[in-house]
Protein backbone atom coordinates (compact mmCIF):
# COMPACT_ATOMS: atom_id res chain seq x y z
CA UNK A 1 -10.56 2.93 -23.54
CA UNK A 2 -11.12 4.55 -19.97
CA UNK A 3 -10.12 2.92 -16.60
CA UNK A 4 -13.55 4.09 -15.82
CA UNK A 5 -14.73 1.91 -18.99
CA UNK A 6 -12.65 -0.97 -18.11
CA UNK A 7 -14.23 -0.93 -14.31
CA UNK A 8 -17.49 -1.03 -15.70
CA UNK A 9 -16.70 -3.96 -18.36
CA UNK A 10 -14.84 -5.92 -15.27
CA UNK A 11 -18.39 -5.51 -13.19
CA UNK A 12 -21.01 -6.67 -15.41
CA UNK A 13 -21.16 -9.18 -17.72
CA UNK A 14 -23.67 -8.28 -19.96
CA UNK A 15 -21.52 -5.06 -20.72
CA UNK A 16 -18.65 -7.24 -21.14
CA UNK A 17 -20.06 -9.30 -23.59
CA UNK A 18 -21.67 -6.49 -25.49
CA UNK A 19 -18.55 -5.15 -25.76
CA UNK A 20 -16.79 -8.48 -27.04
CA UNK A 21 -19.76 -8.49 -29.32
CA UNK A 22 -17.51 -6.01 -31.39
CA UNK A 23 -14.00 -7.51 -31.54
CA UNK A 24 -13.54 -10.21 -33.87
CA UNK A 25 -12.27 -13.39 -32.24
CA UNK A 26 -8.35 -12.27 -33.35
CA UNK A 27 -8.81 -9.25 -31.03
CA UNK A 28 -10.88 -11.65 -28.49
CA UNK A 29 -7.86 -14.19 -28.25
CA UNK A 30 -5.30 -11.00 -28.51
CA UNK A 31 -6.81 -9.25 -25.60
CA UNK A 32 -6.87 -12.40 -23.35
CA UNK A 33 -2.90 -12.85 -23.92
CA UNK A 34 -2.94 -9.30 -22.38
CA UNK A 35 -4.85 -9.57 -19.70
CA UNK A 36 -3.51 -13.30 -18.92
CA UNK A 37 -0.17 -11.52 -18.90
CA UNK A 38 -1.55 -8.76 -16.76
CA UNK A 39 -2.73 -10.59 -14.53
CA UNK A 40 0.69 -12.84 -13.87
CA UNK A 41 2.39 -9.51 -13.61
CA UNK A 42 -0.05 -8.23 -10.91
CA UNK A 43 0.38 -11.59 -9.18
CA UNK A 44 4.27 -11.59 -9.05
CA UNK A 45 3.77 -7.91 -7.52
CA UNK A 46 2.06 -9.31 -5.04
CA UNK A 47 3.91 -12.50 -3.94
CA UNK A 48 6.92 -10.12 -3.58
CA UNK A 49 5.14 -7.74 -1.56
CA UNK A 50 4.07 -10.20 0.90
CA UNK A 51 7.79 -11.48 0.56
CA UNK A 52 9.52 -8.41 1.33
CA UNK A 53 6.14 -7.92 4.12
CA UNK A 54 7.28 -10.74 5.60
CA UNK A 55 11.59 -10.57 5.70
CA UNK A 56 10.14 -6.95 7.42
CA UNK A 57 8.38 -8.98 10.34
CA UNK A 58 10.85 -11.50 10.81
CA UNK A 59 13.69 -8.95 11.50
CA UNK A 60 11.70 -6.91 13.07
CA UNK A 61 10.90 -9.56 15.49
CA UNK A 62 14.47 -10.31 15.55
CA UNK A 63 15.32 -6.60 16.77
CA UNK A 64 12.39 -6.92 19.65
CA UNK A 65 14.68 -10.43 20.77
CA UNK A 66 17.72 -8.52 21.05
CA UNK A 67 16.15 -5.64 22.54
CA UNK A 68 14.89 -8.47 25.04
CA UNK A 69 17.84 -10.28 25.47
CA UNK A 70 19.86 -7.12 26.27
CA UNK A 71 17.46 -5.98 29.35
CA UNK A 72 16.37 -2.86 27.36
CA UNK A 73 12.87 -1.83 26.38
CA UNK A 74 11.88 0.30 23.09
CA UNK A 75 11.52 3.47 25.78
CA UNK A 76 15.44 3.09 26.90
CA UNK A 77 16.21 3.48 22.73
CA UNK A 78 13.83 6.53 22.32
CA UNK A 79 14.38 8.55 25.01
CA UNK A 80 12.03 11.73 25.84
CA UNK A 81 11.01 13.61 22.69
CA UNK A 82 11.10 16.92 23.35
CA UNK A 83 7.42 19.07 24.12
CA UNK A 84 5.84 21.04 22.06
CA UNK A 85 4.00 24.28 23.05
CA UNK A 86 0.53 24.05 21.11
CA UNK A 87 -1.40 27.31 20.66
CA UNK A 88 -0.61 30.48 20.53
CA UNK A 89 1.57 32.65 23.42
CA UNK A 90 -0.74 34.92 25.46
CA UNK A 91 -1.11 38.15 24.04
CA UNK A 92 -0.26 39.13 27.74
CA UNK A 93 3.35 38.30 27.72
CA UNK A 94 4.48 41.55 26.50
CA UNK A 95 2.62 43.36 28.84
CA UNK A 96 4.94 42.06 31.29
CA UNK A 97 8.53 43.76 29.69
């Protein structure tokens, strides 16, 4: 079965249930386990995304404190970046050798 077939299962339900129409109720109960455990696996993803999302922001707002505290600002840690020319030279700059 497709992702493309599973999308379309997952948005209607008369195509869902036409196609539980031809799984006996073994395969029924068998495929909810899966997705059940699918679905707690996509969930723990997610809680630790928004976890590690969030340790990111706190010390992140711990660095801007002591950036603060010290009397600097983000532009005193960067410094300039260097310039880049964009374009092409003039094609009159070897005229001038």
């Amino acid at each position: 079965m497709s992702a493309e077939s599973l999308e379309k299962i997952a948005r209607n339900k008369n195509v869902a249930r036409a196609a539980a129409r031809q799984l006996s109720m073994e395969q029924l109960n068998k495929l909810a386990d899966v997705i059940n455990e699918v679905i707690e696996q996509k969930q723990e993803e997610e809680r630790r995304r928004q976890e590690e999302e969030s340790v990111k922001a706190r010390k992140l707002e711990e660095i801007r404190e002591a950036i603060n505290d010290a009397g600097l600002s983000l532009d005193d840690l960067v410094g300039e970046q260097p310039r880049r020319r964009r374009g092409r030279p003039p094609k009159n700059k070897q005229a001038d050798s």
